[in-house]
Protein backbone atom coordinates (compact mmCIF):
# COMPACT_ATOMS: atom_id res chain seq x y z
CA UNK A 1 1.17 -36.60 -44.48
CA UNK A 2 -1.66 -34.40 -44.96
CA UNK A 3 -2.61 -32.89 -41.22
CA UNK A 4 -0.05 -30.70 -40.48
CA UNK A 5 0.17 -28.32 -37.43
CA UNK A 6 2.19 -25.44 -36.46
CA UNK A 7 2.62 -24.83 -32.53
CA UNK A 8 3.13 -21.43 -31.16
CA UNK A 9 3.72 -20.71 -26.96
CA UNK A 10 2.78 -17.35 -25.40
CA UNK A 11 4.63 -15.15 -28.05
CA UNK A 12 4.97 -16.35 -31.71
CA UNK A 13 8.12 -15.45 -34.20
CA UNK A 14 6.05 -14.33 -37.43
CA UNK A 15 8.65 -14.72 -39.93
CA UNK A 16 9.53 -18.26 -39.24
CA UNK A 17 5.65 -19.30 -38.50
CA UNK A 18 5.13 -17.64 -41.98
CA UNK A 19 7.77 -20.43 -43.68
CA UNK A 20 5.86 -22.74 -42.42
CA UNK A 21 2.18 -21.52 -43.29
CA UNK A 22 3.71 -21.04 -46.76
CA UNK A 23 4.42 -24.66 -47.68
CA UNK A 24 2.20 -25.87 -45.44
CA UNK A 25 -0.61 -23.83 -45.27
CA UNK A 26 -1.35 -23.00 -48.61
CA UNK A 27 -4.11 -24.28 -51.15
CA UNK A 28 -2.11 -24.74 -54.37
CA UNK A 29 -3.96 -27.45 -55.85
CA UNK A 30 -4.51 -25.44 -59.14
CA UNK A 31 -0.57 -27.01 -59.88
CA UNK A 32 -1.34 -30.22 -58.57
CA UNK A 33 0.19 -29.41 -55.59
CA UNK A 34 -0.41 -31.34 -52.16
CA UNK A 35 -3.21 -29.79 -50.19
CA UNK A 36 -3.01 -29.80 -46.05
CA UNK A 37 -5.12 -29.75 -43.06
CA UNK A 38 -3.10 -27.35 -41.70
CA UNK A 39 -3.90 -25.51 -38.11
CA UNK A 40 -1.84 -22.89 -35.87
CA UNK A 41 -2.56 -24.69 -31.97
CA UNK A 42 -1.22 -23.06 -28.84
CA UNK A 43 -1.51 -23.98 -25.13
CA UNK A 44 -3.82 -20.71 -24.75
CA UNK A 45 -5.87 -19.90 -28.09
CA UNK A 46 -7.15 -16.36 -28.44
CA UNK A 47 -4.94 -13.55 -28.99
CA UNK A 48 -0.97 -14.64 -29.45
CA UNK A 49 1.47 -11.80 -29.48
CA UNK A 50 4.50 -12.00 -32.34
CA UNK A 51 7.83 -11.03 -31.81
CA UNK A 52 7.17 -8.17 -34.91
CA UNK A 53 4.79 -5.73 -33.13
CA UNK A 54 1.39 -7.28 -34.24
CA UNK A 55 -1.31 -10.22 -32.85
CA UNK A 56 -2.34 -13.54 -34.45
CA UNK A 57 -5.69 -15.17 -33.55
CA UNK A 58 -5.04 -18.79 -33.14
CA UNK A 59 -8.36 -20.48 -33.01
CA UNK A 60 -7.22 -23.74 -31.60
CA UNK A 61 -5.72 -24.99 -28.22
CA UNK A 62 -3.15 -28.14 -28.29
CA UNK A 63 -5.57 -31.04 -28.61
CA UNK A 64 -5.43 -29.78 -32.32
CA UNK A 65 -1.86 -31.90 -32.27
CA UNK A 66 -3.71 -34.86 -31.39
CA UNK A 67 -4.34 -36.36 -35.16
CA UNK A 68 -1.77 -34.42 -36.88
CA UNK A 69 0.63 -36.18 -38.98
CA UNK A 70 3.47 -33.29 -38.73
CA UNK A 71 4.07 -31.20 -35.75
CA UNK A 72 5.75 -27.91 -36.36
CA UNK A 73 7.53 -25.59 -34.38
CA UNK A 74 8.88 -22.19 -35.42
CA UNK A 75 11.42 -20.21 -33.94
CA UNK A 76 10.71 -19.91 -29.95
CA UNK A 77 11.40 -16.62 -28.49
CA UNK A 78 10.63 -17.45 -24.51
CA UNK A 79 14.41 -19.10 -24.23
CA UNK A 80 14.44 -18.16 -20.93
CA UNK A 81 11.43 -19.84 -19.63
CA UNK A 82 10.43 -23.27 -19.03
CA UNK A 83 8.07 -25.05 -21.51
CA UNK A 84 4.72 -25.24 -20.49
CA UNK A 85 4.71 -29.18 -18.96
CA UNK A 86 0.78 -29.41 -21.15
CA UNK A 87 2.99 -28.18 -24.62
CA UNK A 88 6.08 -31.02 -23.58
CA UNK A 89 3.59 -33.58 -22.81
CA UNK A 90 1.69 -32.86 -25.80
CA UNK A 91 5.28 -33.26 -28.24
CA UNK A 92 5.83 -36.22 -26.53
CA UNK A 93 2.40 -37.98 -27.12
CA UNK A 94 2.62 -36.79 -30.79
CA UNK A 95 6.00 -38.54 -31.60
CA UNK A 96 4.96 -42.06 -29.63
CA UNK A 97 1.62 -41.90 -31.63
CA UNK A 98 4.24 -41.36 -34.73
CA UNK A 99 3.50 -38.53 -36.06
CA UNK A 100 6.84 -36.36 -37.31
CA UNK A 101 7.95 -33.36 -35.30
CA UNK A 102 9.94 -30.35 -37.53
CA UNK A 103 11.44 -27.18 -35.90
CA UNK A 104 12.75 -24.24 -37.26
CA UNK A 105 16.04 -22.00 -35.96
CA UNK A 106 14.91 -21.35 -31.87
CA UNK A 107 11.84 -24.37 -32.40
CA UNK A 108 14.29 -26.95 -31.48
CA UNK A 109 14.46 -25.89 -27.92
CA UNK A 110 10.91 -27.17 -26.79
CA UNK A 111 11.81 -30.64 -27.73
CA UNK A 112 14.70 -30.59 -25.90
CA UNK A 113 13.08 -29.29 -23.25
CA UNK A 114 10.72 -32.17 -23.68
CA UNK A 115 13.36 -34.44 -23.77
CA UNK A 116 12.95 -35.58 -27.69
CA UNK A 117 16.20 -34.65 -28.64
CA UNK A 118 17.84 -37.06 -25.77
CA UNK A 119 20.68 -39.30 -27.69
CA UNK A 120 19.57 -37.50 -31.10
CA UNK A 121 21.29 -34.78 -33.58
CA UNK A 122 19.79 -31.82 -33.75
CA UNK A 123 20.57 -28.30 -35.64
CA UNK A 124 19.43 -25.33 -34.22
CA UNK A 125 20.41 -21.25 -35.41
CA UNK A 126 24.61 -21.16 -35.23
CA UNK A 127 23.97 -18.64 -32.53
CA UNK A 128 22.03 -20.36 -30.31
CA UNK A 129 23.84 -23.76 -30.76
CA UNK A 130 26.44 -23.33 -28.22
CA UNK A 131 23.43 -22.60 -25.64
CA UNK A 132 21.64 -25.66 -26.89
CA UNK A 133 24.28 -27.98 -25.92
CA UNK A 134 24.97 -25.78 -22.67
CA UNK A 135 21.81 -26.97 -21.58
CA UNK A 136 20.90 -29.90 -22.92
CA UNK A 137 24.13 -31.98 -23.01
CA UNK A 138 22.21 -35.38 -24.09
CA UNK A 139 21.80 -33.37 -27.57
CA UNK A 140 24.05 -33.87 -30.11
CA UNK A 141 24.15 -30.74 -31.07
CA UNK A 142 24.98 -30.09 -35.09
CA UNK A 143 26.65 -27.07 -35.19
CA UNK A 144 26.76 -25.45 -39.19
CA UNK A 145 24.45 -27.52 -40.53
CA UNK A 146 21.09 -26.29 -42.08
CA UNK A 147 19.03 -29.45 -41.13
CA UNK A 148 19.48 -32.68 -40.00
CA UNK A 149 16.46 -35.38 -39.55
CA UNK A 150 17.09 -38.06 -36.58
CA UNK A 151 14.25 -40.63 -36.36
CA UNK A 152 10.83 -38.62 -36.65
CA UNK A 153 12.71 -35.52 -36.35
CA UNK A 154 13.38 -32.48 -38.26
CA UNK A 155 15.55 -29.83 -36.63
CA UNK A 156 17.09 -26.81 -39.00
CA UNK A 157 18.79 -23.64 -38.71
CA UNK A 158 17.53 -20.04 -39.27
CA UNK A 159 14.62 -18.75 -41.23
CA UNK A 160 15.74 -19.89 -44.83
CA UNK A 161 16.71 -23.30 -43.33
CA UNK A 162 13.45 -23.72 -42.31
CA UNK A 163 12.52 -23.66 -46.12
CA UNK A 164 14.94 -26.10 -46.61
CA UNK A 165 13.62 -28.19 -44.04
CA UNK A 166 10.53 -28.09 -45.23
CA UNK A 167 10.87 -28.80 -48.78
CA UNK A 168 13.43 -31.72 -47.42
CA UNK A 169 9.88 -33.24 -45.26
CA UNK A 170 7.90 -32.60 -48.50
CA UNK A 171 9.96 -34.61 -51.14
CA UNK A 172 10.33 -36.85 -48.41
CA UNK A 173 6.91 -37.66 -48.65
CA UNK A 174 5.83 -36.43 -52.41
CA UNK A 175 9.58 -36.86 -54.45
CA UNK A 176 11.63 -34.32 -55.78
CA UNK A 177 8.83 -33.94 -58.59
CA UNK A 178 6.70 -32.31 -56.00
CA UNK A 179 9.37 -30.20 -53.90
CA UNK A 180 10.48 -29.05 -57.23
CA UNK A 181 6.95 -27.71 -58.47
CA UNK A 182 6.67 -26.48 -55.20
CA UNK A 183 10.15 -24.20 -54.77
CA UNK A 184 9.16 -23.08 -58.18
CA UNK A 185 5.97 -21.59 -56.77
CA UNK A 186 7.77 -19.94 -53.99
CA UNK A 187 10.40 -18.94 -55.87
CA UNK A 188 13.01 -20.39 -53.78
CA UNK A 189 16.22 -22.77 -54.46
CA UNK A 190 14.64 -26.25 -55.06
CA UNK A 191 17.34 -28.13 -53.24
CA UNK A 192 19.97 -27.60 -50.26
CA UNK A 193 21.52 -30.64 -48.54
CA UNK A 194 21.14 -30.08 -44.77
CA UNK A 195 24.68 -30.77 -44.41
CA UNK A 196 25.51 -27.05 -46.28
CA UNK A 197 27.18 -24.73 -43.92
CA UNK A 198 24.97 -22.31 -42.12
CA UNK A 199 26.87 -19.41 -43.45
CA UNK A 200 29.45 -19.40 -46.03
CA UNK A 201 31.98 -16.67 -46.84
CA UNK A 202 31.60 -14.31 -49.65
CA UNK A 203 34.77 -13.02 -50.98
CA UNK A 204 34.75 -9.92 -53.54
CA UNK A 205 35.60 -11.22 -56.79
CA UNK A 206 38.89 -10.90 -57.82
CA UNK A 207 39.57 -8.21 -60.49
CA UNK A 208 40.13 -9.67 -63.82
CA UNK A 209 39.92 -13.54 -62.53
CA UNK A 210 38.06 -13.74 -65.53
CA UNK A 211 36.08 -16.52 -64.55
CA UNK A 212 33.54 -16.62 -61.69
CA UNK A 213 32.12 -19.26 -59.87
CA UNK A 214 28.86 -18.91 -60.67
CA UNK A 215 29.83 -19.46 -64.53
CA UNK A 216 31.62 -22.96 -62.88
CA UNK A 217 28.76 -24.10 -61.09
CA UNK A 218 26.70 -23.65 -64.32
CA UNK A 219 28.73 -25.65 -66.08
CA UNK A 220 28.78 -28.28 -63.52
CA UNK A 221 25.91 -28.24 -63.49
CA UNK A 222 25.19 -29.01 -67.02
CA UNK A 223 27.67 -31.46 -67.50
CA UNK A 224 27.01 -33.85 -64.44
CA UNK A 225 27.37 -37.23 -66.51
CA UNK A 226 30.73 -36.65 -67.64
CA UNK A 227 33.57 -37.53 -64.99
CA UNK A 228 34.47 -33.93 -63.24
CA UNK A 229 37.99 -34.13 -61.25
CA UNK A 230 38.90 -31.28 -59.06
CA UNK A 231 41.88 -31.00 -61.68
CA UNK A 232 39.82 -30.51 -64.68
CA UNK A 233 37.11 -28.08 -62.67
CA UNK A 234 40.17 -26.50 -61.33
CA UNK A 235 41.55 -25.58 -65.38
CA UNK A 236 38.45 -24.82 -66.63
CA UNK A 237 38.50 -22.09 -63.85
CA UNK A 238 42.06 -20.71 -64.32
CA UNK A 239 43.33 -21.25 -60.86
CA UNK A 240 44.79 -24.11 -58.94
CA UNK A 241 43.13 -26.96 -57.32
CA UNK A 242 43.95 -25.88 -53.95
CA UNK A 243 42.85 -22.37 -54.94
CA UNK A 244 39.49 -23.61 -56.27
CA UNK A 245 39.01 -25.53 -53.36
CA UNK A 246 39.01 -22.77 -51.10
CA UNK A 247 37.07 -20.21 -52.89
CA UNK A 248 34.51 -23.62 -53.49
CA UNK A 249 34.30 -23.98 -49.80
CA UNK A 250 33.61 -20.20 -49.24
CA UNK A 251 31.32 -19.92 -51.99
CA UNK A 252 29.33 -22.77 -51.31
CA UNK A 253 30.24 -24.15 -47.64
CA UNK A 254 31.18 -27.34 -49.43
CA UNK A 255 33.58 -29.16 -51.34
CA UNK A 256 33.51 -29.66 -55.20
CA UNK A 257 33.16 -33.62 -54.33
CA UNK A 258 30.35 -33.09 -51.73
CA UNK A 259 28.38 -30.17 -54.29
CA UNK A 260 28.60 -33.02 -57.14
CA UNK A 261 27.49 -35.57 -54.99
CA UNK A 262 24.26 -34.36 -54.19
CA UNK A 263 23.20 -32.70 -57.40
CA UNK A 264 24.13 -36.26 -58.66
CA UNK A 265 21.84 -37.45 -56.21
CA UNK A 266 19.02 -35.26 -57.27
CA UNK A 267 19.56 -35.63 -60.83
CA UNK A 268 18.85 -39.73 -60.02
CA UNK A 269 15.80 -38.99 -58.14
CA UNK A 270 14.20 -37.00 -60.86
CA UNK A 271 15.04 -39.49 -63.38
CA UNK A 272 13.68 -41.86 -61.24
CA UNK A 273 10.47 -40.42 -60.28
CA UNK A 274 9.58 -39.31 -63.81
CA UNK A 275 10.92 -41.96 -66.29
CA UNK A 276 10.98 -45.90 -66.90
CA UNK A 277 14.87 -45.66 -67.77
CA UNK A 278 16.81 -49.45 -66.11
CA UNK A 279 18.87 -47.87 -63.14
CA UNK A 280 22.16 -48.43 -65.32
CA UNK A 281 20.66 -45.35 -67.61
CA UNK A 282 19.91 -43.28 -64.60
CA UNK A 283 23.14 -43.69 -63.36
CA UNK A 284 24.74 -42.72 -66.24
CA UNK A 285 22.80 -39.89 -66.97
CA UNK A 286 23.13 -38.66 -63.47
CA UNK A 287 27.16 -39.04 -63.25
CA UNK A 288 27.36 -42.28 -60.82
CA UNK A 289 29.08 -44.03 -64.60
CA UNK A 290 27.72 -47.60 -62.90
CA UNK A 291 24.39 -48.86 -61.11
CA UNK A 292 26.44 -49.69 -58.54
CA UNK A 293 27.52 -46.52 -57.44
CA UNK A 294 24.21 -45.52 -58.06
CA UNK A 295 22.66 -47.58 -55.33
CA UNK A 296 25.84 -47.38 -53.03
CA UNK A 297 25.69 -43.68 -52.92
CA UNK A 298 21.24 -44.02 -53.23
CA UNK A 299 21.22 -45.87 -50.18
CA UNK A 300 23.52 -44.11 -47.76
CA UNK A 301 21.80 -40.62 -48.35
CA UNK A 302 18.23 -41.20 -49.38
CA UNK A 303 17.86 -44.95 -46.63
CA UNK A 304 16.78 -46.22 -49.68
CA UNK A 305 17.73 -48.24 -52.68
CA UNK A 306 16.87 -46.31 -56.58
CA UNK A 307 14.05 -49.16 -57.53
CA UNK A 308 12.52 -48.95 -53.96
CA UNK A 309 12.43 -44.74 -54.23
CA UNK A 310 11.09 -45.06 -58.15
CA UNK A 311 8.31 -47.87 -56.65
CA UNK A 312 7.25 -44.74 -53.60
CA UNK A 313 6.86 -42.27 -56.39
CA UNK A 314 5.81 -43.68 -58.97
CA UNK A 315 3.07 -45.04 -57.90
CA UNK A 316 0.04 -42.94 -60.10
CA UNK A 317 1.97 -43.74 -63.08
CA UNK A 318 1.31 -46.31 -65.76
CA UNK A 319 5.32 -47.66 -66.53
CA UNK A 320 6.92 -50.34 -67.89
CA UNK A 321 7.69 -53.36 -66.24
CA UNK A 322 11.33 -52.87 -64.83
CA UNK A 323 14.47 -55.00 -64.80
CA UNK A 324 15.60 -56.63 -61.68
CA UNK A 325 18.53 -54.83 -59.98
């Protein structure tokens, strides 16, 4: 993946064409970092309007899609008009030629409209989901989630989701190794599953709890090889197991299960990516207890098994020959 293109119609939202510019459109090859041919196309270059009061000169018209390898598409503000039939036509030839399409919040609407979303999930802004699936019924419309990837196609929620979304299409590509550096250099969490809520609630602490949440997740965090039951997390917090699972859910728009799950998951894939440890260590060390549930859990999230994942990103690096698994 390294020519990348943003697509913009009449009027372009600047925040969420920013997101994308800033993992995309970035030189940060002084960390090592992946470096892009990135572009801003639209069906009319010149002169594109943003939806925050200012112009953007976009240099090139939408044959710059033609030989890129990811297709973006911020937030679209023109709901209420059809898609130009060039800008559909031009989607369509990009995901047949298979190149990957990714939207962010309001983005996902041109590829409906250009009928890539037909039979597939798709996430869009919580606001604007119940329109989605108004009018576009073939969509499978994902209602709190902050991403979800069908086939070559990346659809998230609002602004920050994009970010998400993005660093989901860049590990994707460059493992977690990569994503990581990168987050670090924007400053931004590392890692969100797309299935996270959109929104979560945020209750005011309780006076003299004693123990908050954040001090649980840090432990959790911490201690993701030893075997954490909802019963244990649930004492360590002071409060009951049905108690802790609500405020979990609010806090976090997950369950303690689901949250362990995928930092397990991560954990794996950075053990993976930057060590020769047999997959019965990594498992282990990441909290699975048995290779097994390693590549059970491996496969049914990542489409991959762990030696297949450690063989895509590990490629530049000199290892030891591995055990059979």
């Amino acid at each position: 993946m390294r020519n990348v293109v943003a697509l913009v119609g009449d009027r372009a939202a600047a925040f969420e064409l920013g997101v994308i510019c800033q993992v995309f459109g970035l030189d940060r090859s002084d960390d090592g970092l992946p470096v892009y041919d990135f572009a801003v196309c639209a069906p009319r270059p010149g002169l594109v309007a943003t939806t925050s009061g200012f112009s953007i000169h976009v240099e090139y018209g939408l044959e710059r899609m033609t030989n890129a390898d990811l297709v973006t598409v911020p937030a679209w503000p023109d709901l209420d008009r059809p898609v130009l039939p060039s800008i559909a036509e031009a989607l369509r030839d990009a995901v047949v030629r298979g190149a990957r399409v990714l939207s962010v919040c309001t983005g996902v609407f041109p590829l409906a409209m250009a009928g890539l979303l037909d039979g597939r999930r798709a996430a869009t802004h919580w606001q604007f989901a119940d329109q989605l699936a108004e009018q576009y019924p073939s969509v499978r419309v994902e209602r709190d989630v902050l991403y979800v990837e069908d086939g070559p196609i990346l659809t998230s929620a609002g602004a920050a989701a994009g970010i998400d979304a993005c660093l989901h299409m860049v590990r994707r590509e460059y493992g977690a190794a990569t994503a990581n550096a990168l987050a670090r250099r924007m400053v931004v969490p590392a890692h969100r599953s797309g299935g996270q809520a959109q929104y979560v609630e945020m209750p005011v602490p309780e006076v003299g709890n004693g123990y908050e949440l954040s001090d649980l997740l840090d432990w959790m965090q911490a201690h993701l090889e030893r075997p954490l039951t909802v019963d244990m997390l649930a004492s360590r917090a002071r409060m009951s197991p049905r108690t802790l699972a609500r405020r979990f859910k609010a806090a976090t728009g997950t369950t303690p299960h689901r949250w362990l799950l995928d930092q397990r998951l991560h954990r794996a894939e950075q053990l993976l990516e930057s060590s020769d440890l047999p997959v019965e260590a990594v498992a282990t060390r990441s909290g699975f207890g048995s290779a097994d549930a390693l590549r059970h859990h491996f496969t049914a999230r990542r489409g991959v098994g762990p030696l297949a994942h450690r063989r895509s990103f590990q490629s530049g690096r000199e290892r030891r020959p591995e055990r059979s698994m």
